[in-house]
C-alpha atoms as a PDB file:
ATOM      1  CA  UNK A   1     -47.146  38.597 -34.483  1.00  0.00           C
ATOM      2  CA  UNK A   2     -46.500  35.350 -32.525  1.00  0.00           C
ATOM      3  CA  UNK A   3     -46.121  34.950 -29.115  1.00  0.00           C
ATOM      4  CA  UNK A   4     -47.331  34.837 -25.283  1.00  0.00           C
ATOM      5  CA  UNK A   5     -49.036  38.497 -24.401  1.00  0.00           C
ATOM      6  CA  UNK A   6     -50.025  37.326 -20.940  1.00  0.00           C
ATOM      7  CA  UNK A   7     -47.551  34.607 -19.973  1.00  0.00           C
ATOM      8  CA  UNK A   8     -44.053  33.750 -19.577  1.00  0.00           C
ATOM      9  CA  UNK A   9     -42.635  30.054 -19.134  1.00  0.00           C
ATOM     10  CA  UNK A  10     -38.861  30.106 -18.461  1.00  0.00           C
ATOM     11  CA  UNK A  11     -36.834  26.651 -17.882  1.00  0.00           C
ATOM     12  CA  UNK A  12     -34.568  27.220 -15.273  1.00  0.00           C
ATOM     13  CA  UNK A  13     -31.192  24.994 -14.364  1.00  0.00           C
ATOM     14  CA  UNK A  14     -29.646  25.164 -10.897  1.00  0.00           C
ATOM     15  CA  UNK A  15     -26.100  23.693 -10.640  1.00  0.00           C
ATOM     16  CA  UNK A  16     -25.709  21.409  -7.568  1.00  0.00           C
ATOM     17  CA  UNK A  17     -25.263  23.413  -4.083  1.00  0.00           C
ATOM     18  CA  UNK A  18     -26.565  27.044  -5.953  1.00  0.00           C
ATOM     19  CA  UNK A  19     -29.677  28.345  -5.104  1.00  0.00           C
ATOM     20  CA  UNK A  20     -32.383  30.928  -6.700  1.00  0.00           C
ATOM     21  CA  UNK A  21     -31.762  33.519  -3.924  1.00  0.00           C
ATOM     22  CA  UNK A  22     -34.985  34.672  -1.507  1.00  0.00           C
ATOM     23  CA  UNK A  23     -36.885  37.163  -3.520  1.00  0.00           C
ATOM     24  CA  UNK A  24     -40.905  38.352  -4.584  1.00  0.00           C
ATOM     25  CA  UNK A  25     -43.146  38.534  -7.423  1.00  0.00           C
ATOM     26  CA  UNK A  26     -44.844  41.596  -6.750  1.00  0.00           C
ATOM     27  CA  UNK A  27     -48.262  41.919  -7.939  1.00  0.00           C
ATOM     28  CA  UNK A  28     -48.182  38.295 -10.135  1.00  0.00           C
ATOM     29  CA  UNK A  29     -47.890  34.570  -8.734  1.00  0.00           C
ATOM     30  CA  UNK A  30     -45.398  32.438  -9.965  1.00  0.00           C
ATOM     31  CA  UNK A  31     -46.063  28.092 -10.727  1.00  0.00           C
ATOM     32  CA  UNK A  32     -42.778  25.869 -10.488  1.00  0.00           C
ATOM     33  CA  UNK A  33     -43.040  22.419 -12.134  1.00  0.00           C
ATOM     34  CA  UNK A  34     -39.644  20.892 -10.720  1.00  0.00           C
ATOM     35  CA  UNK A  35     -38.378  18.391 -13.577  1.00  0.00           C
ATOM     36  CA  UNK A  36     -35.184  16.918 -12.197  1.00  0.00           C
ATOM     37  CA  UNK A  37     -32.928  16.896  -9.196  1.00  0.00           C
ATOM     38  CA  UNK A  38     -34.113  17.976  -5.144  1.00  0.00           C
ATOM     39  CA  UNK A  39     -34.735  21.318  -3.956  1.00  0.00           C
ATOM     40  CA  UNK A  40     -34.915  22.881  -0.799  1.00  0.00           C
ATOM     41  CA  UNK A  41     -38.197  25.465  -1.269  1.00  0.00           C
ATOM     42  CA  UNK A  42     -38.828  28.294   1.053  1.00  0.00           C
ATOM     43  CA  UNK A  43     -42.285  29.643   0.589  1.00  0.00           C
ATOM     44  CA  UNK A  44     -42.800  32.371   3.559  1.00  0.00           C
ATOM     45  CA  UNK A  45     -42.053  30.861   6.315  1.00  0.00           C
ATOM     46  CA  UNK A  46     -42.079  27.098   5.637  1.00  0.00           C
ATOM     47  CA  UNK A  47     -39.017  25.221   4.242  1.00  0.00           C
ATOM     48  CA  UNK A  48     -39.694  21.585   2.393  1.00  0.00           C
ATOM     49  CA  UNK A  49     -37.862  19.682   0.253  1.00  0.00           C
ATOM     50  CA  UNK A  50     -39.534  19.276  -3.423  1.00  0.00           C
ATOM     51  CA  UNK A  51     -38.750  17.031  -6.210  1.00  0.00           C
ATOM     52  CA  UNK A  52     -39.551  15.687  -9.594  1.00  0.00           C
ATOM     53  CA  UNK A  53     -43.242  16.005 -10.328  1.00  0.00           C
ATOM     54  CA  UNK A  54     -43.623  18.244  -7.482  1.00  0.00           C
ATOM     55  CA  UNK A  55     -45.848  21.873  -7.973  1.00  0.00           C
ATOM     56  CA  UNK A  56     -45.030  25.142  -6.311  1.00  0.00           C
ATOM     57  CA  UNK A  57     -47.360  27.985  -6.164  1.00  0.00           C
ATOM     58  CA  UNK A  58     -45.444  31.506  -4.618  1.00  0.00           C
ATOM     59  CA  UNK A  59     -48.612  33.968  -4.357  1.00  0.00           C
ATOM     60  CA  UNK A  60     -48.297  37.369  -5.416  1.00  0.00           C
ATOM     61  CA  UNK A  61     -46.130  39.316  -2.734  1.00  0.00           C
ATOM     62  CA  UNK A  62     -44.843  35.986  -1.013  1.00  0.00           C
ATOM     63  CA  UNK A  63     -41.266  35.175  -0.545  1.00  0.00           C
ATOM     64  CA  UNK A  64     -39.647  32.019  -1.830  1.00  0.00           C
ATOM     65  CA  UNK A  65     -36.634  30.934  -2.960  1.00  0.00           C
ATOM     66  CA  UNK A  66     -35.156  26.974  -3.887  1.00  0.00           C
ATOM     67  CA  UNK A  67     -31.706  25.860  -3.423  1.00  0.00           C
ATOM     68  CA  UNK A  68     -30.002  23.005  -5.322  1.00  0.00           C
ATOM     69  CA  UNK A  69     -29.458  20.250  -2.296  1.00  0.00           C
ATOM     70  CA  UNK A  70     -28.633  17.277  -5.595  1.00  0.00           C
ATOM     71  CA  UNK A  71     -25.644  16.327  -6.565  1.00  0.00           C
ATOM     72  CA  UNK A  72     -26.563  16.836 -10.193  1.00  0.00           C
ATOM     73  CA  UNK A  73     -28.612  19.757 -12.328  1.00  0.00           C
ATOM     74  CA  UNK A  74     -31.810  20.320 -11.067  1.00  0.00           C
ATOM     75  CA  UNK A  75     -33.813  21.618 -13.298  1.00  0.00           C
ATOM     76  CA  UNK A  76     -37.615  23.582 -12.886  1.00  0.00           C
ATOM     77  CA  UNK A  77     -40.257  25.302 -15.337  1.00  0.00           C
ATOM     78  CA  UNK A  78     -41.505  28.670 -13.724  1.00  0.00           C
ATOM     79  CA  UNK A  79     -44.661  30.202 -15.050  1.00  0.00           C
ATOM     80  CA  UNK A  80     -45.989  33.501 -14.955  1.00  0.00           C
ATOM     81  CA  UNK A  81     -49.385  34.786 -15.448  1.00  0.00           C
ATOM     82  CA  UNK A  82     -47.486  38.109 -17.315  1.00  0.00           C
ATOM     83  CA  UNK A  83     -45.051  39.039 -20.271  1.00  0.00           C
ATOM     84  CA  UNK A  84     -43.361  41.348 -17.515  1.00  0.00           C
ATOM     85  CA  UNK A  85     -42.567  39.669 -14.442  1.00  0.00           C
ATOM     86  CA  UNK A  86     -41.312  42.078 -12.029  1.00  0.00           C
ATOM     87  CA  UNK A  87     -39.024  40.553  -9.194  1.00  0.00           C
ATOM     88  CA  UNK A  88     -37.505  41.815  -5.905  1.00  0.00           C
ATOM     89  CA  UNK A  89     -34.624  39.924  -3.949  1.00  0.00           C
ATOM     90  CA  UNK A  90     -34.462  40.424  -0.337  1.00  0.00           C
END
C-alpha cells in the first residue's frame, strides 16, 4: 500500500475576490504555506494580510478563514496532521 496514514497535504486555489469561508478543525491543527497571490487571514480574532512565503498555523478548535484580496489566483498548501480532517463552517 502507498500513501500518507497520518497526513494530508491539499493545494488549494482561490480565484480573486473568493474566500475559504470561516470554519474549524476540530481536534487537528491545520499549516498553510501561501505560494502565490495576497490573502486576508482571520485566525480567532486577529485579521492580517499574508503572502507568498508566509506560514499559518490554525490550532486545533480555532477559527480561521482567508479571502482572496489579489487580482490573480492565489494559491496555498494546507497540511494536516490526519488522513481524516474533520471541518466545521460557522
Amino acid at each position: 500500500e502507498v500513501g500518507a496514514t497520518n497526513l494530508t497535504v491539499s493545494e488549494i486555489t482561490v480565484p480573486p475576490g473568493n474566500a475559504i469561508n470561516v470554519h474549524v478543525h476540530p481536534g487537528h491543527e491545520e499549516c498553510m504555506i501561501i505560494l502565490e497571490g495576497t490573502f486576508k487571514s482571520l485566525m480567532g480574532d486577529t485579521t492580517e494580510m499574508v503572502e507568498s512565503g508566509d506560514i499559518i498555523i490554525a490550532p486545533d478548535g480555532v477559527p480561521h478563514g482567508l479571502e482572496n484580496i489579489s487580482n490573480e489566483n492565489a494559491i496555498f498548501i494546507a497540511i494536516f496532521p490526519t488522513i481524516d480532517v474533520q471541518r466545521e463552517w460557522i
